[in-house]
Protein backbone atom coordinates (compact mmCIF):
# COMPACT_ATOMS: atom_id res chain seq x y z
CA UNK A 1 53.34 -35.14 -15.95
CA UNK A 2 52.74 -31.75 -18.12
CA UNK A 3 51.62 -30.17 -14.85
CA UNK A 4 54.70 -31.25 -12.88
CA UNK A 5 56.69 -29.61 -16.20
CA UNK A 6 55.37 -26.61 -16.09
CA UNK A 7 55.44 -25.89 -12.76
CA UNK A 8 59.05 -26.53 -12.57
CA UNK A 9 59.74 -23.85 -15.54
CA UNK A 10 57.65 -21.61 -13.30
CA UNK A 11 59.41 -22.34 -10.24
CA UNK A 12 62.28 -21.51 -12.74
CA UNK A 13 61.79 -18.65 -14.33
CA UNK A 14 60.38 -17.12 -10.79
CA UNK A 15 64.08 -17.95 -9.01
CA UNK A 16 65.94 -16.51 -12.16
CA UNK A 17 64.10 -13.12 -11.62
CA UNK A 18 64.85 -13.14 -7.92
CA UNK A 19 67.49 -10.39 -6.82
CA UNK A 20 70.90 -11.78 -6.58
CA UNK A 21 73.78 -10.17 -4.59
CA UNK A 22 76.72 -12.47 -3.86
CA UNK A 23 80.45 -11.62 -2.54
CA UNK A 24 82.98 -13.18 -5.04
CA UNK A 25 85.80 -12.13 -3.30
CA UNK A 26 87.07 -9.47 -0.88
CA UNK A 27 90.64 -8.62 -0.41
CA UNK A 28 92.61 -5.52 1.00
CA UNK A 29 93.52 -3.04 -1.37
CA UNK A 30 95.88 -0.80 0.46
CA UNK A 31 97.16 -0.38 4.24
CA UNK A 32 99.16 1.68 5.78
CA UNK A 33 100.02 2.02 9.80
CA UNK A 34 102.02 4.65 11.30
CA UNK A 35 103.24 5.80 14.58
CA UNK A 36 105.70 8.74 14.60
CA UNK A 37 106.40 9.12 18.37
CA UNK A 38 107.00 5.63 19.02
CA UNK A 39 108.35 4.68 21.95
CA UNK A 40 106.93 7.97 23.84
CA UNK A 41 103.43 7.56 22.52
CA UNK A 42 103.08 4.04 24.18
CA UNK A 43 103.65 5.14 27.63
CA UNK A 44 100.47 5.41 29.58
CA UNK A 45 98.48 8.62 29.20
CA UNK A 46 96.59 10.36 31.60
CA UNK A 47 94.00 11.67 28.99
CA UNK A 48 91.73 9.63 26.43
CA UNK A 49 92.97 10.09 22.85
CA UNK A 50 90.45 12.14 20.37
CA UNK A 51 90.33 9.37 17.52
CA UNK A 52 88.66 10.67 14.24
CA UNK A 53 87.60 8.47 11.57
CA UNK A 54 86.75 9.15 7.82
CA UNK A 55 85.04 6.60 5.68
CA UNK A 56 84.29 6.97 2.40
CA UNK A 57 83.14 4.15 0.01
CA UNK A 58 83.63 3.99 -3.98
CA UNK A 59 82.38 1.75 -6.64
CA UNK A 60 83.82 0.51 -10.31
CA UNK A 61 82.09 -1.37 -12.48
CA UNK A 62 83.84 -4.85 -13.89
CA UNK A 63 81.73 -6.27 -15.40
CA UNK A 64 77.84 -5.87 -16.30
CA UNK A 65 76.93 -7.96 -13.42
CA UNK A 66 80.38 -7.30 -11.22
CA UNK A 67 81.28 -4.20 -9.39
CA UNK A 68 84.63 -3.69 -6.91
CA UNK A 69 83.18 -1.82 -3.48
CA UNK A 70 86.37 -0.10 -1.96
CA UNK A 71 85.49 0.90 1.94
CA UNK A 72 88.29 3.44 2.71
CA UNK A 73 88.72 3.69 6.50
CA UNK A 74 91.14 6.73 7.39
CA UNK A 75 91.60 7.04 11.62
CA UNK A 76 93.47 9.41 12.77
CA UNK A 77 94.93 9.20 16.90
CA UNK A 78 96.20 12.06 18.65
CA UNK A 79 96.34 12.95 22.28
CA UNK A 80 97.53 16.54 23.63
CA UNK A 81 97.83 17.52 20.04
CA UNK A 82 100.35 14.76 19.66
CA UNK A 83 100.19 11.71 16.59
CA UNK A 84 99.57 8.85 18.38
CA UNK A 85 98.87 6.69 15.01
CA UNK A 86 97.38 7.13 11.70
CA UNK A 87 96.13 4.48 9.61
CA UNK A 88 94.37 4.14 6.25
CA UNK A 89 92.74 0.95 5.23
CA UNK A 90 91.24 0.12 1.60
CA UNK A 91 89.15 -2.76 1.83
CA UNK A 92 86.98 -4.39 -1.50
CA UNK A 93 85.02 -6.62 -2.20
CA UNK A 94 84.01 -8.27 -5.86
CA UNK A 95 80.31 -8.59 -5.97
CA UNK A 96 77.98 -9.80 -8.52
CA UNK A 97 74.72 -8.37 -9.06
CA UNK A 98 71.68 -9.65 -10.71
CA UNK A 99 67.99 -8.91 -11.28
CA UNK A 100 68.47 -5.65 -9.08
CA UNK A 101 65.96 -2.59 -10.39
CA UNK A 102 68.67 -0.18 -12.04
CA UNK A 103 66.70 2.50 -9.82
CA UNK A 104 68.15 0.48 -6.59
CA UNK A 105 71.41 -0.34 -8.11
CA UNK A 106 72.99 2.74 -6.27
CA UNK A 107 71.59 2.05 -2.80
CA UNK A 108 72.98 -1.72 -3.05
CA UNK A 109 76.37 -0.97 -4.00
CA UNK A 110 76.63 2.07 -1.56
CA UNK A 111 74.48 0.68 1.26
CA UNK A 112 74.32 -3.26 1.29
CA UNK A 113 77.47 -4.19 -0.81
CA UNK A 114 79.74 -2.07 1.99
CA UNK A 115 77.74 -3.36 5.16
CA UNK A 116 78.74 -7.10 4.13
CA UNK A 117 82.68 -6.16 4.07
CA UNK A 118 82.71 -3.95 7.12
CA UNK A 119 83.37 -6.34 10.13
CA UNK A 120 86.42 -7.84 8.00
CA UNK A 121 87.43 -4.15 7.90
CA UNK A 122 87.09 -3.51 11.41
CA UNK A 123 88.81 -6.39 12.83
CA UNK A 124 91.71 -5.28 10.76
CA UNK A 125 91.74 -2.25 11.80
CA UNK A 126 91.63 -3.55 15.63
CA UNK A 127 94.56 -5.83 14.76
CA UNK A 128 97.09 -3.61 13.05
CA UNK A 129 96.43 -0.55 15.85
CA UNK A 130 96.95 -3.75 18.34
CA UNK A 131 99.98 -4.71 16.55
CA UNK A 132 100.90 -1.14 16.79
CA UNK A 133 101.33 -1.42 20.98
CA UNK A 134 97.79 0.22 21.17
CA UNK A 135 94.44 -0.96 22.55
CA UNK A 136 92.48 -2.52 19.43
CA UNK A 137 90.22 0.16 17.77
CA UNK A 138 87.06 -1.32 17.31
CA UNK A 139 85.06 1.40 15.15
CA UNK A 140 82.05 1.68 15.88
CA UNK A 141 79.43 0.58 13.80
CA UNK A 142 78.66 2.20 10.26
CA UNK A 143 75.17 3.77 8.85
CA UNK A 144 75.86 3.60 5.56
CA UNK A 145 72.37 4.10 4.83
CA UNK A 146 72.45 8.05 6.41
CA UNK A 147 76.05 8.09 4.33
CA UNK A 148 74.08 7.46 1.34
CA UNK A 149 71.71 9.78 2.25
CA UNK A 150 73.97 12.46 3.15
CA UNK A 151 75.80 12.27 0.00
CA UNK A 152 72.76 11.89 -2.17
CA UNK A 153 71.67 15.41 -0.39
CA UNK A 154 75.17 16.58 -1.21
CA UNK A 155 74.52 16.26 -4.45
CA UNK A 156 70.91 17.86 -4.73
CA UNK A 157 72.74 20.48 -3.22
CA UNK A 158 75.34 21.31 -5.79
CA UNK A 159 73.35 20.66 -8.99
CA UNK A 160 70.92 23.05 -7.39
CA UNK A 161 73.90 25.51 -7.02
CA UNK A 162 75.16 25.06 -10.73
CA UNK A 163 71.19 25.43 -12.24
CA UNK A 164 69.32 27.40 -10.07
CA UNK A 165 66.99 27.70 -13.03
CA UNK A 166 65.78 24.09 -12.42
C-alpha cells in the first residue's frame, strides 16, 4: 500500500510541474467597420482590390499566472485608389499560465497564446466585411512565430543603435 502512495504523490508532483496554458476567456475588445463610398463601392469592379493587413499583438499581465493577449487586425480595402472598407478588430483572450520557463514566457504569449485566438478573429473579420456587402475576407493564415522573430530582431537592432559600445 506505501508503494501505491508514493507513486501517486509522484504521479502528482510530476503533473503539477507540467506546463499549463489554458484560455479562460476570449472576447472582442474593439471593432470598427467602415465603408465611405457605399453604394458606389459595391458595384462590380473590373479590377481585384489591393487589401493590406497589419497585425500586431500586445500582452498585459493580470495576474501572476494570467495575461490578456490583444490580436489587433487592421485591413485596409481600396481599389483604383478608392476606400473600399477599412476595418480594425481587437480581439483577447484571458490565459493562464503555469510552470512555463520565464525564458519561454515571451514566445508563449507572443507565439502560442495569439495562434489559439486567431481563427475566432478571422471568421469575424469574414463576417463583418460580409455584412458589409463584400466577399468575406478570409486572412490568410498568421506566422506569428517569424512576427516574433522579426520583432525580437527589431529590437537587437535598436539597442545596438542606442549602445554601440556593447
Amino acid at each position: 500500500m506505501a508503494d501505491s502512495d508514493q507513486s501517486t504523490e509522484e504521479n502528482n508532483a510530476g503533473a503539477q510541474a507540467a506546463p499549463q496554458l489554458r484560455v479562460i476567456t476570449q472576447y472582442v475588445r474593439d471593432l470598427s467597420f467602415e465603408s465611405p463610398n457605399v453604394p458606389q463601392s459595391l458595384q462590380p469592379q473590373d479590377e481585384a482590390p489591393q487589401i493590406g493587413v497589419n497585425v500586431d499583438v500586445r500582452v498585459k499581465p493580470l495576474a501572476e499566472t494570467d495575461f490578456e493577449v490583444i490580436l489587433k487586425l487592421n485591413v485596409d480595402a481600396k481599389i483604383s485608389g478608392k476606400q473600399l472598407f477599412m476595418t480594425e478588430l481587437e480581439y483577447a483572450g484571458v490565459f493562464q499560465i503555469a510552470n512555463i520557463p520565464q525564458e519561454s514566457l515571451q514566445p508563449v504569449l507572443l507565439i502560442e497564446c495569439p495562434r489559439l485566438i486567431f481563427p475566432f478573429a478571422r471568421r469575424i473579420i469574414a463576417d463583418v466585411t460580409r455584412d458589409g456587402g463584400f466577399p468575406p475576407l478570409m486572412i490568410d493564415p498568421i506566422d506569428f512565430a517569424l512576427l516574433f522573430r522579426q520583432q525580437m530582431q527589431a529590437q537587437q537592432e535598436s539597442a545596438a543603435k542606442d549602445h554601440p559600445d556593447a
